[in-house]
Protein backbone atom coordinates (compact mmCIF):
# COMPACT_ATOMS: atom_id res chain seq x y z
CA UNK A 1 -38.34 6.04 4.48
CA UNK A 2 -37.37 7.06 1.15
CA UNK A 3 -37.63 4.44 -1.58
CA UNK A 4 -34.82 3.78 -4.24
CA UNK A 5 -37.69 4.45 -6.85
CA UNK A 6 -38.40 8.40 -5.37
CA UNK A 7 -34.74 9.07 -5.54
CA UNK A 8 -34.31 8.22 -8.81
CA UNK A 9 -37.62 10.21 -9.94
CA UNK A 10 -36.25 13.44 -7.87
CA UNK A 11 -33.00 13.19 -9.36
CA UNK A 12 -34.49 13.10 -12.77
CA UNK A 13 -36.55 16.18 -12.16
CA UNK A 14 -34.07 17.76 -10.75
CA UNK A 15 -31.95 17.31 -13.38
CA UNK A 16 -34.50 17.44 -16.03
CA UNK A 17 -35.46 21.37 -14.57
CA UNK A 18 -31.53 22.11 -14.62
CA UNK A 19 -31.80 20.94 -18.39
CA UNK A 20 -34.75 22.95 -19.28
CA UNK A 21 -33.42 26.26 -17.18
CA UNK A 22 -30.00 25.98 -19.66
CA UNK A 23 -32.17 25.48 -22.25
CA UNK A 24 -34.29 28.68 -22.21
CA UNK A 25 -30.95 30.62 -21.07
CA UNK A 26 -29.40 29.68 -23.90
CA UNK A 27 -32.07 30.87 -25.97
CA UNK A 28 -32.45 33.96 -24.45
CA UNK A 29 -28.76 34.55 -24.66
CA UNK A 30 -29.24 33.83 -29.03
CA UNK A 31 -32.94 34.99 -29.11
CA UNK A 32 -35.57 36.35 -27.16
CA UNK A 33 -38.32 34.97 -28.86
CA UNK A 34 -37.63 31.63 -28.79
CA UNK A 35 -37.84 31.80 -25.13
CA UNK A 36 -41.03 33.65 -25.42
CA UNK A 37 -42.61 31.11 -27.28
CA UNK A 38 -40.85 28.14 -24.64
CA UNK A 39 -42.48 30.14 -21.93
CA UNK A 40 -46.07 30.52 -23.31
């Protein structure tokens, strides 16, 4: 059984690694080196 609490934590990942992937795209889109430095 899944517990209400694990949902809750996937869906935050999940939506916290969607977040973070938009986040570096963006930069790369306006500057490459921003990403670089997310990256490292």
């Amino acid at each position: 059984m899944i517990s209400k609490e694990d949902t809750l934590i996937a869906k935050q990942f999940a939506v916290g690694k969607i977040w973070r992937d938009s986040v570096i795209l963006n930069a790369y889109k306006s500057n490459i080196q921003i990403v670089q430095l997310i990256i490292l």
